[in-house]
C-alpha atoms as a PDB file:
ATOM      1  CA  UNK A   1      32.430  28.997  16.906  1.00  0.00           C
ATOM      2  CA  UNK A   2      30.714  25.541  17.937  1.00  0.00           C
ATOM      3  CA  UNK A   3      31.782  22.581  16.718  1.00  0.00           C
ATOM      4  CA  UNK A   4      29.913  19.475  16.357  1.00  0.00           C
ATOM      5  CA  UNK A   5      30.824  15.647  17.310  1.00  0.00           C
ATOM      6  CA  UNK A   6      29.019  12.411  15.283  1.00  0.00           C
ATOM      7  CA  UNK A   7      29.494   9.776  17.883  1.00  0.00           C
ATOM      8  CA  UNK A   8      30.990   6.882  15.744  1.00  0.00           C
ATOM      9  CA  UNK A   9      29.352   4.127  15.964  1.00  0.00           C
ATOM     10  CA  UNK A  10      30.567   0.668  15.490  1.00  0.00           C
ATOM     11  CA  UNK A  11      30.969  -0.700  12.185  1.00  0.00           C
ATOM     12  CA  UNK A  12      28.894  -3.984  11.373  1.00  0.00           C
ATOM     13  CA  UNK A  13      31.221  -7.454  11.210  1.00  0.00           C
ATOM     14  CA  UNK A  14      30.156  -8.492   7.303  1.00  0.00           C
ATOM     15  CA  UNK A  15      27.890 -11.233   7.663  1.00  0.00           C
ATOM     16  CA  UNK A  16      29.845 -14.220   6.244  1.00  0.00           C
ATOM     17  CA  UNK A  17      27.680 -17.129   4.694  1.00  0.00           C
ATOM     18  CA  UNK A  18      27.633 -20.037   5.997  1.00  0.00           C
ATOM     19  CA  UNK A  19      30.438 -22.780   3.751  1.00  0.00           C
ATOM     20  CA  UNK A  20      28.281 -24.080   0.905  1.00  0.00           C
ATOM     21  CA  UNK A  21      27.197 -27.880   1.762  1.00  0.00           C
ATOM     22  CA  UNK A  22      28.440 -29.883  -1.576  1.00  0.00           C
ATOM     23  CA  UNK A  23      29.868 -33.477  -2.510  1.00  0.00           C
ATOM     24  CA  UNK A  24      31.636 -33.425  -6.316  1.00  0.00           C
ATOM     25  CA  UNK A  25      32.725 -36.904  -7.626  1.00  0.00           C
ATOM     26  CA  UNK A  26      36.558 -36.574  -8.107  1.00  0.00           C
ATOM     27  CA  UNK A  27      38.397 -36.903 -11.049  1.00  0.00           C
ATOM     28  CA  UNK A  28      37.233 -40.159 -13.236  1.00  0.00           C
ATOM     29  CA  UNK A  29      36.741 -41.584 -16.539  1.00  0.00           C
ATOM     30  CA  UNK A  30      33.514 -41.189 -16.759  1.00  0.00           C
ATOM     31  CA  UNK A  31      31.292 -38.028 -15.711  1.00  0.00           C
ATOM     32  CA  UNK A  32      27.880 -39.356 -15.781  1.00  0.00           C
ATOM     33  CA  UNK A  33      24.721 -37.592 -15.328  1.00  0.00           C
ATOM     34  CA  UNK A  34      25.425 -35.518 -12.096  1.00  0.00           C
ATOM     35  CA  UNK A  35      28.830 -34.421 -11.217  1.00  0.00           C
ATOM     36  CA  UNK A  36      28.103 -33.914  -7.458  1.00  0.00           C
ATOM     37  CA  UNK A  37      25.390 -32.541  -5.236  1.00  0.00           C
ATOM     38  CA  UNK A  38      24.621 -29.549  -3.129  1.00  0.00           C
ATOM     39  CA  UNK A  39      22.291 -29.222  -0.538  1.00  0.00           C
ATOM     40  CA  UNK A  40      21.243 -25.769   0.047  1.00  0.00           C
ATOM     41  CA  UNK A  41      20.010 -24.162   2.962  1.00  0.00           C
ATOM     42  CA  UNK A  42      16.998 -22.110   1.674  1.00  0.00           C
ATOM     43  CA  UNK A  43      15.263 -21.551  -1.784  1.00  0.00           C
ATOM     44  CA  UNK A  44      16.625 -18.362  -2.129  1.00  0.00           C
ATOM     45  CA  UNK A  45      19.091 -18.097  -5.269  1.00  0.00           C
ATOM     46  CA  UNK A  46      20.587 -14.219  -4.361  1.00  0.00           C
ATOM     47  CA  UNK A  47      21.356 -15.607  -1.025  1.00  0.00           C
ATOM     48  CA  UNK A  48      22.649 -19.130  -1.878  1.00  0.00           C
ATOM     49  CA  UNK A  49      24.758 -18.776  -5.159  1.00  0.00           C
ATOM     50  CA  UNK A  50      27.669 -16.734  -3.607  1.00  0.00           C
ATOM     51  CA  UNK A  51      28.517 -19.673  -1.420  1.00  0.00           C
ATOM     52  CA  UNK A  52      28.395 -22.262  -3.758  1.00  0.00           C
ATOM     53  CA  UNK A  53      30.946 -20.155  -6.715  1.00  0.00           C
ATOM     54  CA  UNK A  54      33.450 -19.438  -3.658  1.00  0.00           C
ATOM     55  CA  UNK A  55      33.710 -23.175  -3.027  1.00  0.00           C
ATOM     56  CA  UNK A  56      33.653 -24.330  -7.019  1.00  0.00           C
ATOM     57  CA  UNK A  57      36.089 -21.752  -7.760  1.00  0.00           C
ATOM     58  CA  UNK A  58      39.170 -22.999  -6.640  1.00  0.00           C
ATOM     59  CA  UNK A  59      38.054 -26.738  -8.048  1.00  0.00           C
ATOM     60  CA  UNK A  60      36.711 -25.773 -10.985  1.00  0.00           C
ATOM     61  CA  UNK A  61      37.383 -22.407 -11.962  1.00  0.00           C
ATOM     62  CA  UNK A  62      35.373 -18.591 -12.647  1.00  0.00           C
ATOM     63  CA  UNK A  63      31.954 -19.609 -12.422  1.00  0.00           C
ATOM     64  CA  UNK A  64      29.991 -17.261 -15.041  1.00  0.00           C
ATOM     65  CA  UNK A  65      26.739 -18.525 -15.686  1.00  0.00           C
ATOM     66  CA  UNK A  66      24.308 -20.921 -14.007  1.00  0.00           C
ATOM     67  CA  UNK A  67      21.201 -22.283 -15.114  1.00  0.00           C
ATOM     68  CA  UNK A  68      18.214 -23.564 -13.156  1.00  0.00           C
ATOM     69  CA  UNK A  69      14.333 -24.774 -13.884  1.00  0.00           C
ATOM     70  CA  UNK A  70      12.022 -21.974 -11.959  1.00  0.00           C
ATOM     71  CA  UNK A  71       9.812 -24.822 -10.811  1.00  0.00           C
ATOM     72  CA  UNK A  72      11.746 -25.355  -7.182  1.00  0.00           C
ATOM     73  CA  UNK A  73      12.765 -21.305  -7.002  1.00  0.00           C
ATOM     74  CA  UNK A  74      10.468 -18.725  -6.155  1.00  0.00           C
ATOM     75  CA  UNK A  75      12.406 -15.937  -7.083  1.00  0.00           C
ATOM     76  CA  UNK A  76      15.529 -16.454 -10.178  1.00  0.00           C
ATOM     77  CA  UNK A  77      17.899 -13.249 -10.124  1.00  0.00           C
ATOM     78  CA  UNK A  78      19.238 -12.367 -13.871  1.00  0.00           C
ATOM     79  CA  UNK A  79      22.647 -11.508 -11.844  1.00  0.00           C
ATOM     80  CA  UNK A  80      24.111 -12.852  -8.651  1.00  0.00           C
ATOM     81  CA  UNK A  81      27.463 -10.664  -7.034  1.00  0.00           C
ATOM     82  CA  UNK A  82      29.580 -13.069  -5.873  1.00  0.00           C
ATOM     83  CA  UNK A  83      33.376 -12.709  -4.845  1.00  0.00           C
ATOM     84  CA  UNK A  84      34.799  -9.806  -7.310  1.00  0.00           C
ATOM     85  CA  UNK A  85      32.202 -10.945 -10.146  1.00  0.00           C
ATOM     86  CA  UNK A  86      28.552 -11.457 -11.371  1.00  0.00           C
ATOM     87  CA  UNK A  87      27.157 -14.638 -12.305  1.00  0.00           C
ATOM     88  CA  UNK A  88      24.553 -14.769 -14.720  1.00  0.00           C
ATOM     89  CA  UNK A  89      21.312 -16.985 -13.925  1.00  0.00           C
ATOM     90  CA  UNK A  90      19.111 -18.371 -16.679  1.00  0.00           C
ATOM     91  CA  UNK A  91      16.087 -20.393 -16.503  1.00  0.00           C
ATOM     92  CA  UNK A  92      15.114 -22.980 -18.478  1.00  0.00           C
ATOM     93  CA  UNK A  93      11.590 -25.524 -18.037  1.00  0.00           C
ATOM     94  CA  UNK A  94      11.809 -28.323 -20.388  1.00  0.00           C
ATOM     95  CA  UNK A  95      15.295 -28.486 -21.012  1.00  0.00           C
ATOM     96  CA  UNK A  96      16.424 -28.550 -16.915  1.00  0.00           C
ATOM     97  CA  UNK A  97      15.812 -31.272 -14.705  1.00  0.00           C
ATOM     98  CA  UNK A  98      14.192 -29.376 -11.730  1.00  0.00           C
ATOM     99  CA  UNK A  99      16.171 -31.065  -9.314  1.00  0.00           C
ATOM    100  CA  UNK A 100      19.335 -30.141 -11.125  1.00  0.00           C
ATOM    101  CA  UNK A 101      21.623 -26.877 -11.713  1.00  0.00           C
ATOM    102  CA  UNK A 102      23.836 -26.425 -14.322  1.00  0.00           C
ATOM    103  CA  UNK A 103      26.903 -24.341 -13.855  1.00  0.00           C
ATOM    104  CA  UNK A 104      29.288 -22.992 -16.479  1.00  0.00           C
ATOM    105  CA  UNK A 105      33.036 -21.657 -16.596  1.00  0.00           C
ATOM    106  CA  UNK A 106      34.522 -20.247 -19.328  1.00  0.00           C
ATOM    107  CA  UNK A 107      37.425 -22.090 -20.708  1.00  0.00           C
ATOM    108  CA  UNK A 108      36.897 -25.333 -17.749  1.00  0.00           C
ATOM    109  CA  UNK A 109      33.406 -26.459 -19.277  1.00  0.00           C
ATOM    110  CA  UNK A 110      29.932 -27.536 -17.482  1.00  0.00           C
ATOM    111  CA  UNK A 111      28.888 -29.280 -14.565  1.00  0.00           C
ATOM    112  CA  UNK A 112      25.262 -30.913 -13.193  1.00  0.00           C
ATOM    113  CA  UNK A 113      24.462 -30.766  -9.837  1.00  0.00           C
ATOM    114  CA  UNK A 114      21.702 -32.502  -7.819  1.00  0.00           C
ATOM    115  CA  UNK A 115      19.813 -29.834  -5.653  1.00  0.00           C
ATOM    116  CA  UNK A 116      18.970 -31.485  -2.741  1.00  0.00           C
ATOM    117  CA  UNK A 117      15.462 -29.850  -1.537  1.00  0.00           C
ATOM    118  CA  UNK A 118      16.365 -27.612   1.881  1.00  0.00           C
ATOM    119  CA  UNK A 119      13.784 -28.893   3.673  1.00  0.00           C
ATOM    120  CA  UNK A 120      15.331 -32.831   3.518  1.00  0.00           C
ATOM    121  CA  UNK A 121      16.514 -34.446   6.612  1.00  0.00           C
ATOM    122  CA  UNK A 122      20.048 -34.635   7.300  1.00  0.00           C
ATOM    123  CA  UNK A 123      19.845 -38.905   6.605  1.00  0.00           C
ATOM    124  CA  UNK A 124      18.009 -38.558   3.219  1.00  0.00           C
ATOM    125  CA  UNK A 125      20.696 -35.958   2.629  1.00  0.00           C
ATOM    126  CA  UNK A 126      23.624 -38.050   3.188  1.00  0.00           C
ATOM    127  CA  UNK A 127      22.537 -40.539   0.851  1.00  0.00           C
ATOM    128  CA  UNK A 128      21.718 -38.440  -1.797  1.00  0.00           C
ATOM    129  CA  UNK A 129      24.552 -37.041  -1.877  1.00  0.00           C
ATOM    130  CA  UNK A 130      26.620 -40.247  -1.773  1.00  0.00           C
ATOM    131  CA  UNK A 131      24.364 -40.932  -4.757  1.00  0.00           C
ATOM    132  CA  UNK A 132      25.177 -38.409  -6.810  1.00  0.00           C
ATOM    133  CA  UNK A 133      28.847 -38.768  -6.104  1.00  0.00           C
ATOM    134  CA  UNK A 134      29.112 -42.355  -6.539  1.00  0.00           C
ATOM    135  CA  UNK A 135      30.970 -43.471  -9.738  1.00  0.00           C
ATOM    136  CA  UNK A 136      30.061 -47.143  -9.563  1.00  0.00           C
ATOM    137  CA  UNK A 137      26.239 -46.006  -9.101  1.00  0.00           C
ATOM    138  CA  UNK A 138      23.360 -46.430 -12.045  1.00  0.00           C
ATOM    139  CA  UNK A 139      23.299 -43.226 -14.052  1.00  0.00           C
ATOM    140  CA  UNK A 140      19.979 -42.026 -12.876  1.00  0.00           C
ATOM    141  CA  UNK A 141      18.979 -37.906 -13.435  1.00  0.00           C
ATOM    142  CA  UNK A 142      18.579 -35.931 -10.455  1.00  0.00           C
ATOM    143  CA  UNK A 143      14.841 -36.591 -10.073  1.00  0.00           C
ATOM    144  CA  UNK A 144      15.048 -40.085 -10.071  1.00  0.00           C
ATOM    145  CA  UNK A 145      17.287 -39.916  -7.608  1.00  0.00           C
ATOM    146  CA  UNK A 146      14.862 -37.834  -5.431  1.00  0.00           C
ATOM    147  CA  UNK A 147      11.813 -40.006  -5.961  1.00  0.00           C
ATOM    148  CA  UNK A 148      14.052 -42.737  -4.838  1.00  0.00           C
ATOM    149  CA  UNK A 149      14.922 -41.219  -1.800  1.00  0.00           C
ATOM    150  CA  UNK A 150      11.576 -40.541  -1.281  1.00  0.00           C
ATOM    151  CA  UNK A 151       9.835 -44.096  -2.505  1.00  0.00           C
ATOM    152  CA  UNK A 152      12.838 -45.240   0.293  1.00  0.00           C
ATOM    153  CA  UNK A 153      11.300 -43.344   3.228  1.00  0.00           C
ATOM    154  CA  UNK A 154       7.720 -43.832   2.405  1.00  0.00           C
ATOM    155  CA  UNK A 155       8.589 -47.697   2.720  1.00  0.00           C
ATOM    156  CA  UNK A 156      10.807 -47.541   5.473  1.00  0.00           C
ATOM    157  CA  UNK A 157       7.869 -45.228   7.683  1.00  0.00           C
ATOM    158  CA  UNK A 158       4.515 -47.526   6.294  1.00  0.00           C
ATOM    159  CA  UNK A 159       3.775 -49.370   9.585  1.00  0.00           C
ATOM    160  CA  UNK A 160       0.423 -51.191   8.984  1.00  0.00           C
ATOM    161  CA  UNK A 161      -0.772 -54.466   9.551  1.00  0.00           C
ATOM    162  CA  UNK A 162      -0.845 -57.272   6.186  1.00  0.00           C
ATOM    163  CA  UNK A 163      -4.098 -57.917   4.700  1.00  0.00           C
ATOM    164  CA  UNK A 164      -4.793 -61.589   4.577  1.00  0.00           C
ATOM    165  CA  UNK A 165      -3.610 -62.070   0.822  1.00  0.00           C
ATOM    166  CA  UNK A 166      -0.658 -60.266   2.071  1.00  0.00           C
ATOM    167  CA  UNK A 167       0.047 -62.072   5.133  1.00  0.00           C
ATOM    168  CA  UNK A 168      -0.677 -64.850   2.501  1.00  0.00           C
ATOM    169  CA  UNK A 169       2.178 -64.360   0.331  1.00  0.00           C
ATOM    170  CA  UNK A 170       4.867 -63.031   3.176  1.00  0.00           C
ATOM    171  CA  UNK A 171       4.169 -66.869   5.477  1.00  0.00           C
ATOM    172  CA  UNK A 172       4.514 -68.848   2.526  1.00  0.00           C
ATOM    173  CA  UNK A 173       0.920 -69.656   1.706  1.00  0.00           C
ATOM    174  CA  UNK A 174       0.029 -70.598   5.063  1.00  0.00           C
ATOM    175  CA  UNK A 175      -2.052 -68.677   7.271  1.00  0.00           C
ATOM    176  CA  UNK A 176      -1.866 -68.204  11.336  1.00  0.00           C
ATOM    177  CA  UNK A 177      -5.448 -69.745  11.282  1.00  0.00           C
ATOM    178  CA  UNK A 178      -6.873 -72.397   8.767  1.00  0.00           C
ATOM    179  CA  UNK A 179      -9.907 -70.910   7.969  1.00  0.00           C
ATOM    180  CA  UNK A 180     -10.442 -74.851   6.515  1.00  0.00           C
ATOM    181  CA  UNK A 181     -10.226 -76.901   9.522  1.00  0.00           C
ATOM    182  CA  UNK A 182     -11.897 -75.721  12.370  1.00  0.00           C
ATOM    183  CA  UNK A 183     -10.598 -75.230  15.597  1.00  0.00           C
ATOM    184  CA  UNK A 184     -11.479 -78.316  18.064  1.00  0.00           C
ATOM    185  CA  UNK A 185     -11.794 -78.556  21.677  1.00  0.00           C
ATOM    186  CA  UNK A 186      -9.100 -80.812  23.276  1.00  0.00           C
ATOM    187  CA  UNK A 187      -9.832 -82.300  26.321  1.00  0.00           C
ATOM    188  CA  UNK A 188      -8.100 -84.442  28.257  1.00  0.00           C
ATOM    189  CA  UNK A 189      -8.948 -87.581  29.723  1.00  0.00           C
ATOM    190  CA  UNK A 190      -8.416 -88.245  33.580  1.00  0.00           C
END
């Protein structure tokens, strides 16, 4: 008789995702366009969606469906597992904002959030997502927020010198250098 031994090897920990990065405006009288914003660490939807329904379940209930415009996803899943459900994803061009995602719960209602891009910086960020959160902010839609942001940095980063119209305008109409009186030797007499 032989017997045979299977070494055991050591289970895998279970890879836990990393806490879903998201700023919801609290309870108010008015909802606006966007009722928060998340900001998620890649563009992929199977990898990203069970984070974000574990930390909107417990604020806003079951999250069964969510709905997204394909144009900033590469790949949309029909069905997401997430903790001890599946989540349904839909697509929709015209009718979704591409910078937005639109989450549903049965019985608790619907919610917009701003996507924040992955790939912004930690300041842009910040400020989008104070945006979106902001009750006493202009309404704007979750791409004008983003082209804001961006119209922001693309002013704050243009170093370049004034053309002379500019320069112009910003002295108050008077140049450096009169081009109309010309420059004159000053000498001195000894």
């Amino acid at each position: 008789m032989t017997a045979t031994f299977e070494a055991t090897l050591p289970r895998p920990a279970p890879v836990v995702a990393p806490p879903a990065r998201l700023v919801l405006k609290t309870d108010g009288t008015s909802r606006g366009l966007l009722d928060g914003a998340w900001w998620p660490r890649s563009r992929d939807l199977l990898r990203e969606l069970p984070a974000l329904t574990d930390a909107l379940g417990p604020v806003w209930g079951r999250i069964t469906r969510i709905a997204v415009n394909p144009e900033h996803w590469p790949v949309i899943p029909r069905k997401v597992p997430v903790s001890g459900h599946v989540v349904k994803v839909g697509w929709f061009t015209p009718e979704i904002d591409p910078h937005k995602l639109l989450l549903l719960s049965y019985g608790t209602g619907r919610w917009d959030l701003l996507v924040i891009p992955p790939e912004t910086g930690s300041e842009s960020a910040g400020r989008l997502m104070a945006a979106a959160s902001d009750y006493d902010a202009p309404p704007l839609t979750a791409s004008a927020l983003i082209a804001a942001d961006r119209a922001r940095r693309a002013v704050s980063t243009a170093v370049r010198p004034l053309d002379p119209d500019e320069a112009w305008e910003y002295e108050g109409g008077a140049c450096t250098t009169s081009a109309a009186v010309p420059a004159t030797e000053v000498t001195s007499a000894a």
